[in-house]
C-alpha atoms as a PDB file:
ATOM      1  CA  UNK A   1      -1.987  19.025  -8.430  1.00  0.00           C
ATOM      2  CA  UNK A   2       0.427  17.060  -6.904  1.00  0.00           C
ATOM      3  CA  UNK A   3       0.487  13.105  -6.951  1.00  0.00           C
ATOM      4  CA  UNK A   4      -0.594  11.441  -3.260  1.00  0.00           C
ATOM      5  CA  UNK A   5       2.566   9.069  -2.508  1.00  0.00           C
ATOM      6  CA  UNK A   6       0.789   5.651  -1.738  1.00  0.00           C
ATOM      7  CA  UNK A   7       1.018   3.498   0.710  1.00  0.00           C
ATOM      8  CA  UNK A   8       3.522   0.821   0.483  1.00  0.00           C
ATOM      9  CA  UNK A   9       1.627  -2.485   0.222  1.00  0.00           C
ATOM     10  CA  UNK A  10       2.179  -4.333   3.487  1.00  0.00           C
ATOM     11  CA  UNK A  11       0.428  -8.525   4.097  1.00  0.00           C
ATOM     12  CA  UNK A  12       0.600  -8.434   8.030  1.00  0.00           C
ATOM     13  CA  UNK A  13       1.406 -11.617   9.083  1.00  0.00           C
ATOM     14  CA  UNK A  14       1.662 -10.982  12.867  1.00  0.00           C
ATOM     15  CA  UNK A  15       0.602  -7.918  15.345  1.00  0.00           C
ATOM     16  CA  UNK A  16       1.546  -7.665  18.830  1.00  0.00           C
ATOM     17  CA  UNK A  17      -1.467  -5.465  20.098  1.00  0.00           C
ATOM     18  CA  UNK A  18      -0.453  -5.356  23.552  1.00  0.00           C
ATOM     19  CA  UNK A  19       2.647  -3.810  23.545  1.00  0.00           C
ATOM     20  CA  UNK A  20       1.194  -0.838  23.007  1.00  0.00           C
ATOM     21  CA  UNK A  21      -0.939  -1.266  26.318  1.00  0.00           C
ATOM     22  CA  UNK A  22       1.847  -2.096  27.861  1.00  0.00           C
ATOM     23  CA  UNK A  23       4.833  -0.122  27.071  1.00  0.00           C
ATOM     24  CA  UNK A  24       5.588   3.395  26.103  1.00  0.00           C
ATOM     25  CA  UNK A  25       6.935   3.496  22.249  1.00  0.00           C
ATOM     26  CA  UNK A  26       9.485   5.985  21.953  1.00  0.00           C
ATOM     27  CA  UNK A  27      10.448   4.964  18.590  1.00  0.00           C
ATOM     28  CA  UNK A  28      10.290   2.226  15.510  1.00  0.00           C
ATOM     29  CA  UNK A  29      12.175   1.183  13.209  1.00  0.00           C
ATOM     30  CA  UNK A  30      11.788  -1.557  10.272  1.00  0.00           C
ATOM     31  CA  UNK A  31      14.493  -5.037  10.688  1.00  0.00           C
ATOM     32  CA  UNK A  32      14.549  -7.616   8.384  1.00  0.00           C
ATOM     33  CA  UNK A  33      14.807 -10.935   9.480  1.00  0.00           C
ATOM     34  CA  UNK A  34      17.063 -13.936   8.983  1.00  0.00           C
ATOM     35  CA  UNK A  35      13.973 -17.130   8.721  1.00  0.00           C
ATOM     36  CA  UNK A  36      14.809 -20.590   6.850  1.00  0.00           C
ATOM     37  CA  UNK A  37      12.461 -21.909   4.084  1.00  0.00           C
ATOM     38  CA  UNK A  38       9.941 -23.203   5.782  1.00  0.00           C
ATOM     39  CA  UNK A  39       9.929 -20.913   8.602  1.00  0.00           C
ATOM     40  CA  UNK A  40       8.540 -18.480   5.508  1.00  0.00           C
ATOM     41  CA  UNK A  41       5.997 -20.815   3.844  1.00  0.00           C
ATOM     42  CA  UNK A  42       4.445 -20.941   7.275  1.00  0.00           C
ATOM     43  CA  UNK A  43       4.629 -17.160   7.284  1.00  0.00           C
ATOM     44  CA  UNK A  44       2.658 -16.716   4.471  1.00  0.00           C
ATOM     45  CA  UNK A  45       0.317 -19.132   5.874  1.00  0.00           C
ATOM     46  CA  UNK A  46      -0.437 -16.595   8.105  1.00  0.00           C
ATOM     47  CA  UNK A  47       0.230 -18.626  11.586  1.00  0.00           C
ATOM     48  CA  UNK A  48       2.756 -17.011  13.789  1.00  0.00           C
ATOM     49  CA  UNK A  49       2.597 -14.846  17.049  1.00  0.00           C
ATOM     50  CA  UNK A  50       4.953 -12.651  18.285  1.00  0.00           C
ATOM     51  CA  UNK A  51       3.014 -11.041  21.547  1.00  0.00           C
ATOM     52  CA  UNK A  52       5.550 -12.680  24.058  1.00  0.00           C
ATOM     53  CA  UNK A  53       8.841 -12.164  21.936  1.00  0.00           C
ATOM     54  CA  UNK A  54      11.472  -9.773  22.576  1.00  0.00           C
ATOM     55  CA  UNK A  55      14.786  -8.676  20.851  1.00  0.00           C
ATOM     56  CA  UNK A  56      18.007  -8.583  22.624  1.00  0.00           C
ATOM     57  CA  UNK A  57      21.908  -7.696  21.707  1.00  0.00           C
ATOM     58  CA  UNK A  58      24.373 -10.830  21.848  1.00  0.00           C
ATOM     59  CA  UNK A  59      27.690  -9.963  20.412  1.00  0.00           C
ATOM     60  CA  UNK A  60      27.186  -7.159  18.333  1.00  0.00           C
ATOM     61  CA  UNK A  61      23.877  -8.779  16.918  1.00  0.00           C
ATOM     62  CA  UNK A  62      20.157  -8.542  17.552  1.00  0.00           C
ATOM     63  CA  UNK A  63      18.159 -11.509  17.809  1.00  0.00           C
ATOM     64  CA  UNK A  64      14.388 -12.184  18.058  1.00  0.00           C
ATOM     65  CA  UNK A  65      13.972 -14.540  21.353  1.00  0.00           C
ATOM     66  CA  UNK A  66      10.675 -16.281  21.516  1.00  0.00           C
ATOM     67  CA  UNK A  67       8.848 -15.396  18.652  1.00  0.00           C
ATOM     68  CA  UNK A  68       6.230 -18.750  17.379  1.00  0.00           C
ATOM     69  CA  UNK A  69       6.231 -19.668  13.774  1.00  0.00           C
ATOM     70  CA  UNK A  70       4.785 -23.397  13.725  1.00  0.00           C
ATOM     71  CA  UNK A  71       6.122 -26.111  11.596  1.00  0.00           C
ATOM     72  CA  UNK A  72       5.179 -26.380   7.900  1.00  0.00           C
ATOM     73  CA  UNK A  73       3.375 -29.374   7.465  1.00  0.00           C
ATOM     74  CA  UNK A  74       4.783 -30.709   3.907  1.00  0.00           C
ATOM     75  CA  UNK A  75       8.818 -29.722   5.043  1.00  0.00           C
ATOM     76  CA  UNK A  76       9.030 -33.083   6.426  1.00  0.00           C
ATOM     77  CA  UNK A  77      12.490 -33.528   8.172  1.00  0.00           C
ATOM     78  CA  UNK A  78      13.808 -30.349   6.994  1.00  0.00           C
ATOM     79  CA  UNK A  79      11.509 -28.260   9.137  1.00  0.00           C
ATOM     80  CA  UNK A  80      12.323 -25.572  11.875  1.00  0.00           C
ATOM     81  CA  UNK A  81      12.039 -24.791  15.670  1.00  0.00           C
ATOM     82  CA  UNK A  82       9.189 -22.951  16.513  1.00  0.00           C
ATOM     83  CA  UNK A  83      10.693 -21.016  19.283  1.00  0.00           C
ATOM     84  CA  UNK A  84      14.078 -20.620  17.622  1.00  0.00           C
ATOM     85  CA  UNK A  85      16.211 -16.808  18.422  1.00  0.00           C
ATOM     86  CA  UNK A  86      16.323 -15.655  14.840  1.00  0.00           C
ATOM     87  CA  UNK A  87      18.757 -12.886  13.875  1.00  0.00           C
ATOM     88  CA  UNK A  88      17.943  -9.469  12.782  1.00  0.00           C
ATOM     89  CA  UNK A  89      19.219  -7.422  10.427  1.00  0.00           C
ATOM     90  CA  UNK A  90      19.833  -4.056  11.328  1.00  0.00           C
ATOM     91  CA  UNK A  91      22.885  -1.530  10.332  1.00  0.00           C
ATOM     92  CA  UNK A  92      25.657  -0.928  13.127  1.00  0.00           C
ATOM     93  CA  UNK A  93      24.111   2.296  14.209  1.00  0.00           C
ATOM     94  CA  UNK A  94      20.948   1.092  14.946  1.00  0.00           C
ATOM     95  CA  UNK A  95      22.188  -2.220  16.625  1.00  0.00           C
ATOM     96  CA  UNK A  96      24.559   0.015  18.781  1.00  0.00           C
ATOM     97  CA  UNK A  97      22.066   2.561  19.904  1.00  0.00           C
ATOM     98  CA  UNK A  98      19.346   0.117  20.845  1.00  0.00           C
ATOM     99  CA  UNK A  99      21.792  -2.006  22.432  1.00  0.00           C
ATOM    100  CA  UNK A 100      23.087   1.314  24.518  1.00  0.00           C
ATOM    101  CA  UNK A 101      18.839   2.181  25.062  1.00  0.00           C
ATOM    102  CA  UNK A 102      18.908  -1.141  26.899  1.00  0.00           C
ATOM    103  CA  UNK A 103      21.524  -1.029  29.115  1.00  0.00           C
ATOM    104  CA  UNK A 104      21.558   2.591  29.884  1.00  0.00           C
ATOM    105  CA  UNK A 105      17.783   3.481  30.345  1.00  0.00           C
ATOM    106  CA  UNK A 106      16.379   0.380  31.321  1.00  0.00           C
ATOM    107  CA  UNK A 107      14.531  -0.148  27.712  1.00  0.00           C
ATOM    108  CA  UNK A 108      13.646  -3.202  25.593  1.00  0.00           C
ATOM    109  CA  UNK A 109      12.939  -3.958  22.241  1.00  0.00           C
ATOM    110  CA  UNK A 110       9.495  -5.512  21.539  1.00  0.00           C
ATOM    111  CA  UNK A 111       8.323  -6.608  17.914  1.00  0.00           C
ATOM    112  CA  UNK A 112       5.310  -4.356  16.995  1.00  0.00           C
ATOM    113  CA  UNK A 113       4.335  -6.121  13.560  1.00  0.00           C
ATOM    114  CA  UNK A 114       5.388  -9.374  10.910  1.00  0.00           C
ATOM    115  CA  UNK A 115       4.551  -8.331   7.980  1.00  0.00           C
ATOM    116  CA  UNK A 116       5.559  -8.928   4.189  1.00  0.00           C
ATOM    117  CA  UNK A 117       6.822  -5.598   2.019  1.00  0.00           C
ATOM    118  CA  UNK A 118       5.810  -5.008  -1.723  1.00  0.00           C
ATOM    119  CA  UNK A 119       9.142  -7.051  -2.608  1.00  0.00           C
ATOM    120  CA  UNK A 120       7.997 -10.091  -0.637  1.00  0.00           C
ATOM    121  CA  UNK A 121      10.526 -10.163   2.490  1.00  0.00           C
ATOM    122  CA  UNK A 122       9.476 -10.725   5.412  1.00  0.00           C
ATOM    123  CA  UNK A 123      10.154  -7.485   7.881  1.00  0.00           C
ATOM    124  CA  UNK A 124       9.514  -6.764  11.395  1.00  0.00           C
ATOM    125  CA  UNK A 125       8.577  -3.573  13.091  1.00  0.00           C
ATOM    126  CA  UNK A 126      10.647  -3.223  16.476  1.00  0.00           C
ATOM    127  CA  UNK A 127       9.593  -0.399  19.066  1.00  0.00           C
ATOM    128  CA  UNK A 128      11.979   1.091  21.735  1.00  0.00           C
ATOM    129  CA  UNK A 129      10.028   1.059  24.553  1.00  0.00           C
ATOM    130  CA  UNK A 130       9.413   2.019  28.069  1.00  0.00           C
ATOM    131  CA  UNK A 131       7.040  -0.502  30.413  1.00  0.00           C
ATOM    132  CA  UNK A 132       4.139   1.386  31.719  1.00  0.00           C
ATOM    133  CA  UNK A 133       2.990   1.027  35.213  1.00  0.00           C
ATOM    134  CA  UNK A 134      -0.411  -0.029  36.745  1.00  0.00           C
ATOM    135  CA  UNK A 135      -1.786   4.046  36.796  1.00  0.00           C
ATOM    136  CA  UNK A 136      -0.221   4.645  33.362  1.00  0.00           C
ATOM    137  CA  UNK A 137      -2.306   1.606  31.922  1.00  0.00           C
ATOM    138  CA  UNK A 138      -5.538   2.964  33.753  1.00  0.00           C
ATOM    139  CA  UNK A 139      -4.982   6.094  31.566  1.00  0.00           C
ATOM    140  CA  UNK A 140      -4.448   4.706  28.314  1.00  0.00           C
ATOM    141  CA  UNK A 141      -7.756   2.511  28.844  1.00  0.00           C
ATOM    142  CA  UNK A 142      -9.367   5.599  30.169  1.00  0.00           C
ATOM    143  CA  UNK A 143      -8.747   7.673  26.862  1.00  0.00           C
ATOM    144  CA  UNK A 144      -9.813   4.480  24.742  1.00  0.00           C
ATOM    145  CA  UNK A 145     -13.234   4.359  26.496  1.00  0.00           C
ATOM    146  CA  UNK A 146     -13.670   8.394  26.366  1.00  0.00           C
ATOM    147  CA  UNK A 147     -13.221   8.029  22.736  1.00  0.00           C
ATOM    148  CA  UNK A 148     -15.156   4.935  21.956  1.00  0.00           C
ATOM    149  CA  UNK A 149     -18.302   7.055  24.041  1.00  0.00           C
ATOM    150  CA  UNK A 150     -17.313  10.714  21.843  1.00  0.00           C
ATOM    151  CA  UNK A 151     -17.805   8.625  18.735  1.00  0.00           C
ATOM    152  CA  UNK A 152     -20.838   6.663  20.273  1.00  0.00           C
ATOM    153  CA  UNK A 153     -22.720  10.399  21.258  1.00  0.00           C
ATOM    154  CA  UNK A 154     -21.527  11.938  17.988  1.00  0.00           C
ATOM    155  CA  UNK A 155     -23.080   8.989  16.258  1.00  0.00           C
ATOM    156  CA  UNK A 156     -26.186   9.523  17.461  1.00  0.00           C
ATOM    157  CA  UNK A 157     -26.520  13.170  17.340  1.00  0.00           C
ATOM    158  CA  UNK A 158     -25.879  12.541  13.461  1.00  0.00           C
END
């Protein structure tokens, strides 16, 4: 029998739930990020939020605009913004095609997740997406309640 490939080990630090209320996904892809020392000993503190950050293409780069990661208390005067861009890293390719998604097609880059690999650096989901209008986001909360009730009646039938 063959050997289940497991999961890789993943410490979210950060989840940006409603981007998937409020966009389309079309695709995601992993970035690692450029963060100073105690940008990451905050990280692993667990006290960040990325639900209003985007990413955007200046010069050939990507850059994180927006996303919170408070001071670290004991960094004293070598601390961090909170609100600083902070730069991506991504291969050519991808920087060049999600730079063309978002002039061509009207499309922007959210941050889906902050998380921590098995390795211990700190990654970042991006999704390409597409913003969903008023009727699309009456659908998707439509489905959600149709399947919370299935599971609720299914429940109780036993």
């Amino acid at each position: 029998m063959a050997k289940k490939k497991e999961e890789p080990v993943r410490k979210i630090v950060a989840e940006n739930r409603k981007a998937r209320f409020n966009y389309f996904i079309e695709e995601t892809l992993e970035a690692g990020i450029m963060l100073h020392g105690s940008e990451v000993k905050s990280l692993r503190l667990g006290q960040s939020n990325i639900a209003e950050s985007y990413a955007e293409a200046k010069d050939g780069e990507m850059f994180l605009v927006n996303a919170y990661i408070p001071e670290y208390n004991q960094a004293s005067y070598m601390n961090h913004e909170t609100r600083r861009p902070r730069k991506l890293l991504l291969r050519r390719r991808e920087i060049d095609k999600l730079s063309q998604a978002i002039r061509r097609n009207g499309m922007t880059v959210v941050p889906l997740k902050l998380y921590f690999n098995d390795r211990g650096m700190a990654k970042l989901e991006l999704g390409l997406a597409k913003g969903k209008n008023v009727v699309d986001k009456r659908e998707t909360e439509k489905a959600r309640d149709w399947q919370k009730q299935k599971a609720r009646l299914l429940r109780a039938r036993g």
